[in-house]
C-alpha atoms as a PDB file:
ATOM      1  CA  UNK A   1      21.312  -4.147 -16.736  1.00  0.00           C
ATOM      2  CA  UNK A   2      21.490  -7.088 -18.996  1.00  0.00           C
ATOM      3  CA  UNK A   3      24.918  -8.617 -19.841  1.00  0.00           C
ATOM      4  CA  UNK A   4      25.378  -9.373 -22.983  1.00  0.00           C
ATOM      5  CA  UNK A   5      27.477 -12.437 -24.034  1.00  0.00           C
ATOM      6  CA  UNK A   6      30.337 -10.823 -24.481  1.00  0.00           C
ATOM      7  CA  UNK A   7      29.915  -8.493 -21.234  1.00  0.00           C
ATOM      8  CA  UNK A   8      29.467 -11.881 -19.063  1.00  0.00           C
ATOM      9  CA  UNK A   9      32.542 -13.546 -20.811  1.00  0.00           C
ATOM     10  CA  UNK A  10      34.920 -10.435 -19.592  1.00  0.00           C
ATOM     11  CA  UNK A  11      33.495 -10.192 -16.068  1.00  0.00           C
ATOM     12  CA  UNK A  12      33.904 -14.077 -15.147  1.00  0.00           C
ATOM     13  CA  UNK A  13      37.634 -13.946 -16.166  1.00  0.00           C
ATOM     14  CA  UNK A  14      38.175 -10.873 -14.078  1.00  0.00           C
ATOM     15  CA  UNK A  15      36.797 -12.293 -11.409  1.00  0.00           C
ATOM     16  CA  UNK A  16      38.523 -15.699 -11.728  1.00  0.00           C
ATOM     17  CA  UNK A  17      42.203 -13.609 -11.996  1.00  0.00           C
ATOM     18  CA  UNK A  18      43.556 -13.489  -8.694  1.00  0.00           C
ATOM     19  CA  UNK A  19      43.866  -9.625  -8.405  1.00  0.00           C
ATOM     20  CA  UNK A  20      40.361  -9.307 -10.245  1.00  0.00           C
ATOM     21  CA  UNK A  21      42.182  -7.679 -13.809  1.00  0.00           C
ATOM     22  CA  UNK A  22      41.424  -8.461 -17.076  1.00  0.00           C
ATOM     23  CA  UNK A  23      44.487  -9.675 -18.624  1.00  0.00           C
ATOM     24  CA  UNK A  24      43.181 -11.570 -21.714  1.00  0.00           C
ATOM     25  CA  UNK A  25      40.580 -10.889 -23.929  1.00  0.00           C
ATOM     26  CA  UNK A  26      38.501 -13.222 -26.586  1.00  0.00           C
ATOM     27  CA  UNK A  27      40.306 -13.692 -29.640  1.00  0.00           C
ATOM     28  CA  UNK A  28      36.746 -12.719 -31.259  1.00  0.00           C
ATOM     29  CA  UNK A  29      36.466  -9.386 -29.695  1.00  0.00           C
ATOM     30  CA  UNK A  30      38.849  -6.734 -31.354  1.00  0.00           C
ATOM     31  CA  UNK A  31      38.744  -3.268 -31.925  1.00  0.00           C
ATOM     32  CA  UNK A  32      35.807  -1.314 -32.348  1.00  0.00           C
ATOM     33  CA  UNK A  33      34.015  -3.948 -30.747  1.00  0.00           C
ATOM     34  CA  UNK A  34      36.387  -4.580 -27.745  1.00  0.00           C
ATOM     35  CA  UNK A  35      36.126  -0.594 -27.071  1.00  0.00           C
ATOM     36  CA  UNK A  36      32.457  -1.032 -27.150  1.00  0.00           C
ATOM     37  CA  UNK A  37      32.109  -3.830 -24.661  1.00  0.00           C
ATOM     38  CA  UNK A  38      34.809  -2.537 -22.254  1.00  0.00           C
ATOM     39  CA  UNK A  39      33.056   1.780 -22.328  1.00  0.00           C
ATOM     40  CA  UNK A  40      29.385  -0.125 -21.463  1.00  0.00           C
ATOM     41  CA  UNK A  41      30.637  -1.763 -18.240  1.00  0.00           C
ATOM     42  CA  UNK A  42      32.634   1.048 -17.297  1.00  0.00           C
ATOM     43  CA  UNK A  43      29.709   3.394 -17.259  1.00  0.00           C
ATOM     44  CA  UNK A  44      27.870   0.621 -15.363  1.00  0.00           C
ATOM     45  CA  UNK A  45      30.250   0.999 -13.338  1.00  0.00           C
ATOM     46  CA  UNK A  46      31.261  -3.039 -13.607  1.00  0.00           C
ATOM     47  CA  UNK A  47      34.688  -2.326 -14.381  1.00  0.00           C
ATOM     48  CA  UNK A  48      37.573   0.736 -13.682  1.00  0.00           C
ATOM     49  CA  UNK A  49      40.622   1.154 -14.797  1.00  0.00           C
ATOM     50  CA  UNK A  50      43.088  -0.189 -12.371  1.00  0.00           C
ATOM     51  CA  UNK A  51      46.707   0.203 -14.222  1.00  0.00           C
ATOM     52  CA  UNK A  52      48.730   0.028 -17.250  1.00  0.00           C
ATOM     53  CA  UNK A  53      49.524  -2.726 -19.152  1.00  0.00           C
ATOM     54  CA  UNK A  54      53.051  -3.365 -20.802  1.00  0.00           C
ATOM     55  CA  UNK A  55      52.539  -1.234 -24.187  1.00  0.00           C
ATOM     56  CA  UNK A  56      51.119   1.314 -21.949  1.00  0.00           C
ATOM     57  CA  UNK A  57      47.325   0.273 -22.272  1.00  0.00           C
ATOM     58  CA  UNK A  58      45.111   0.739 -19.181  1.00  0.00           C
ATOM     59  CA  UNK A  59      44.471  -2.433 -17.293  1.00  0.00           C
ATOM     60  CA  UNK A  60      40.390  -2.745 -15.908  1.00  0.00           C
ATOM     61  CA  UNK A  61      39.503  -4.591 -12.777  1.00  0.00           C
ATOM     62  CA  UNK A  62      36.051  -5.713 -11.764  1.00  0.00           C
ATOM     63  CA  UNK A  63      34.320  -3.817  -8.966  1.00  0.00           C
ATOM     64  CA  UNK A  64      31.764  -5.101  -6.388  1.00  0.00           C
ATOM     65  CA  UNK A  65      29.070  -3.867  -8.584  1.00  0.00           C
ATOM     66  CA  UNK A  66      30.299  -6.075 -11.408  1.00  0.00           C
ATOM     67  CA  UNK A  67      30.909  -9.137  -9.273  1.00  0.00           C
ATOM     68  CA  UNK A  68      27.160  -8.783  -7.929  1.00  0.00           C
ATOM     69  CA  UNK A  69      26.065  -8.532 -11.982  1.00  0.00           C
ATOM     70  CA  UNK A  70      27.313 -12.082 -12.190  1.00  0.00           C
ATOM     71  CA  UNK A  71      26.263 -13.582  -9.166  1.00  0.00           C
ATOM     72  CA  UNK A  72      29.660 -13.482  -7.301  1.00  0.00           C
ATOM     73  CA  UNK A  73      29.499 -12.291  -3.588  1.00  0.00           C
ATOM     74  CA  UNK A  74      32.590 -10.681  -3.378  1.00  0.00           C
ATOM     75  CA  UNK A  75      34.856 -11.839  -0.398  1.00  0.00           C
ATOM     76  CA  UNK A  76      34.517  -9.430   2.428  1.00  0.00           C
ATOM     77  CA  UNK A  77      38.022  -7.946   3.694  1.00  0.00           C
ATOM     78  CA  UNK A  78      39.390 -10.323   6.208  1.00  0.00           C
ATOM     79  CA  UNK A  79      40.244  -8.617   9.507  1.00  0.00           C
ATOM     80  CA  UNK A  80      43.857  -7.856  10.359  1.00  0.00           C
ATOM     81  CA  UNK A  81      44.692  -9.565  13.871  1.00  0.00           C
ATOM     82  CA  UNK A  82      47.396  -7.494  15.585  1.00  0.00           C
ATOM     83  CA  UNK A  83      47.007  -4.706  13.966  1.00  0.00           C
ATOM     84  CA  UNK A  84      47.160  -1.331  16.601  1.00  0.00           C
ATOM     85  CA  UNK A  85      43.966  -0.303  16.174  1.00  0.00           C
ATOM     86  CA  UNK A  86      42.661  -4.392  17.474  1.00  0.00           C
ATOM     87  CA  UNK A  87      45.935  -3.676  19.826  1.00  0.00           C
ATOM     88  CA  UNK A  88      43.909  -0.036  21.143  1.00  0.00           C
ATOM     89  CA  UNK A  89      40.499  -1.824  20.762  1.00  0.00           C
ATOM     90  CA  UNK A  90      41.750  -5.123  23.448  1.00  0.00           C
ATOM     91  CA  UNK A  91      43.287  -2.772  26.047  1.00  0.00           C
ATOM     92  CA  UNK A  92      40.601  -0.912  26.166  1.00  0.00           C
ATOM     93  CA  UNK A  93      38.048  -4.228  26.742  1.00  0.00           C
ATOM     94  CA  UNK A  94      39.766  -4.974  29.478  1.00  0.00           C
ATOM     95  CA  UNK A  95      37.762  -5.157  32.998  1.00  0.00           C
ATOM     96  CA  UNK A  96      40.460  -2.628  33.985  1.00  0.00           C
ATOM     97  CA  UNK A  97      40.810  -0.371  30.510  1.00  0.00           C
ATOM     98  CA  UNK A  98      44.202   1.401  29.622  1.00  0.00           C
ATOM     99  CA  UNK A  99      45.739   4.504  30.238  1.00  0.00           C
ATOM    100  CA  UNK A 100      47.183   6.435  27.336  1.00  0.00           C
ATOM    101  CA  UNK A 101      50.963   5.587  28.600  1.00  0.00           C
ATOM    102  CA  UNK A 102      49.862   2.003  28.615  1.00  0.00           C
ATOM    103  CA  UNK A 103      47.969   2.105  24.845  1.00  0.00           C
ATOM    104  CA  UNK A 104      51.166   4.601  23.691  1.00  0.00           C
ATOM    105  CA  UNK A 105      53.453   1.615  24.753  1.00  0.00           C
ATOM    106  CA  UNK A 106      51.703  -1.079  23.435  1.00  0.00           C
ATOM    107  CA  UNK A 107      51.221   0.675  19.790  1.00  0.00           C
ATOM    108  CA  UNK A 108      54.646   2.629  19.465  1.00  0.00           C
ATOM    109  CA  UNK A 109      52.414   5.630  19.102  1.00  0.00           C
ATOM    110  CA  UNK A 110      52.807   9.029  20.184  1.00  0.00           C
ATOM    111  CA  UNK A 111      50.077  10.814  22.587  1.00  0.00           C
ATOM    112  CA  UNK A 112      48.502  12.714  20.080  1.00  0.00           C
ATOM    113  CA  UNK A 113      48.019   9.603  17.633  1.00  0.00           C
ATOM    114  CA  UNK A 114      46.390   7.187  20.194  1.00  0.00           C
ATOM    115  CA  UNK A 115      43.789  10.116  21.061  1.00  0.00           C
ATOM    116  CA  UNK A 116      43.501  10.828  17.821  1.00  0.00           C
ATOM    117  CA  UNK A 117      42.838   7.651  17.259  1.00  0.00           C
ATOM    118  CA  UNK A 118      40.473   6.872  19.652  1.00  0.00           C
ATOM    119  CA  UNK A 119      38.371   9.967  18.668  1.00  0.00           C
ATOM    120  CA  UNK A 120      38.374   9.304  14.929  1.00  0.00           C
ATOM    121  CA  UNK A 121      38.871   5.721  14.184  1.00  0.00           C
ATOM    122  CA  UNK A 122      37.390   4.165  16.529  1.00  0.00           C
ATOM    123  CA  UNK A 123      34.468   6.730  18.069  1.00  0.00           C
ATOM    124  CA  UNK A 124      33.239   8.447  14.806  1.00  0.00           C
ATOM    125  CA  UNK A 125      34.537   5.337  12.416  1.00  0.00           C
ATOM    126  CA  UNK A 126      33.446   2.217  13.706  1.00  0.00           C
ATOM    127  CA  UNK A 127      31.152   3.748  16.122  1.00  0.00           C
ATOM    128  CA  UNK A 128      32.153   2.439  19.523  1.00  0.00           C
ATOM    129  CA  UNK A 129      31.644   4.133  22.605  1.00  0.00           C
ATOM    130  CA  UNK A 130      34.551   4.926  24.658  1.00  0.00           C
ATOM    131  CA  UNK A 131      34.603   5.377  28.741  1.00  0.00           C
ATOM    132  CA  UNK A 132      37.062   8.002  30.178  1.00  0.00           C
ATOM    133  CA  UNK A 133      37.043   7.978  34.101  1.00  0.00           C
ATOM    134  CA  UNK A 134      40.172   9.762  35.975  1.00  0.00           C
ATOM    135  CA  UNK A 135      40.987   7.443  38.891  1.00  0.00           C
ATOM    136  CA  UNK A 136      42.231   8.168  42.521  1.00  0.00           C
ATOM    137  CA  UNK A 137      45.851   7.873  41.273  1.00  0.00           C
ATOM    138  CA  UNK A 138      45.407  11.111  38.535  1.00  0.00           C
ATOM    139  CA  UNK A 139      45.770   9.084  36.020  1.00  0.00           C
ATOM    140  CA  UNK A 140      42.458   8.354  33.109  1.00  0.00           C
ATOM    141  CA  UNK A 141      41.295   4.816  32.114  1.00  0.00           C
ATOM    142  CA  UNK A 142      39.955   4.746  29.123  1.00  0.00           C
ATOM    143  CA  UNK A 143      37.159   1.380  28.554  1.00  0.00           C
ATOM    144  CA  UNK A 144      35.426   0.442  25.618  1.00  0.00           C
ATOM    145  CA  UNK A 145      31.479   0.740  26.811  1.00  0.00           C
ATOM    146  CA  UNK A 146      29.805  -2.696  26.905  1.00  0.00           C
ATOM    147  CA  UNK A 147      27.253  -1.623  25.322  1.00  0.00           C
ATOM    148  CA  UNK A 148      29.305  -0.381  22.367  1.00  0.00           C
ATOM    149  CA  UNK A 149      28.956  -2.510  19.475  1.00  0.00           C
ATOM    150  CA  UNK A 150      32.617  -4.381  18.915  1.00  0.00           C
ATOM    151  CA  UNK A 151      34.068  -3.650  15.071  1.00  0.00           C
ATOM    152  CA  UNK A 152      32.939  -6.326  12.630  1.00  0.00           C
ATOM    153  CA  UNK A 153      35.838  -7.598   9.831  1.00  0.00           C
ATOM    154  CA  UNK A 154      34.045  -5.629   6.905  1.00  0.00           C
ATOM    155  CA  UNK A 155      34.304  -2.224   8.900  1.00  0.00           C
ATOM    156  CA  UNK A 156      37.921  -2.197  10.502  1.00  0.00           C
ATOM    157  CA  UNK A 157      38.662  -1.974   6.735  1.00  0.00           C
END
């Protein structure tokens, strides 16, 4: 699609504003026009709606789409150190892997979440491959496989 003027104007300021909203508009796009402009990058799918202003109006925020239209990479997520799931993900790298009391401890999870956890999240989710061996002692080690590709920062989120 090509941007008009207008169109170009309305996605740099969103994606100058720290939260990526339109807040102000030209003083030379009102009304009829405004509504225009603002309905032709929604259906390109450049902007949504994001909230409501103060008189009630619905606030738009630029999407990745729009951010590409203008030559703006978007920032990729940055990836949340310490969160349980990297917590799940460490113990499990280990040369010695984790048992579920050990991973239940360390995250403040119940049973059921970890292994639910490990199953969804981090199996189906982020696609790593997950070792369960039941040692001498009764109890299971769980390892994250070597050859399982580690999460990068733009899937964990």
């Amino acid at each position: 699609m090509k941007l008009t003027p207008s169109q170009t104007l309305l996605l740099n300021a969103a994606a100058s504003h720290p939260q990526h909203v339109l807040t102000d508009f030209p003083s030379n796009l009102k009304g009829g026009a405004l509504i225009k402009v603002l309905t032709s990058l929604g259906n390109e799918g450049l902007i949504r709606p994001h909230s409501k202003g103060p008189e009630g109006s619905t606030r738009f925020a630029i999407t990745v789409a729009g951010m590409k239209a203008i030559g703006i990479e978007p920032p990729a997520k940055p990836k949340r150190e310490g969160s349980k799931q990297s917590v799940l993900i460490d113990l499990m790298k280990r040369p010695e892997g984790a048992t579920l009391p050990q991973m239940v401890e360390a995250t403040g999870w119940q049973a059921h979440t970890v292994r639910g956890c490990m199953a969804g999240t981090l199996k189906k989710k982020l696609g790593l491959t997950i070792d369960s061996v039941k040692e001498s002692g009764g109890e299971r080690v769980y390892r994250v496989s070597p050859s399982s590709s580690l999460p990068t920062a733009s899937k964990t989120d």
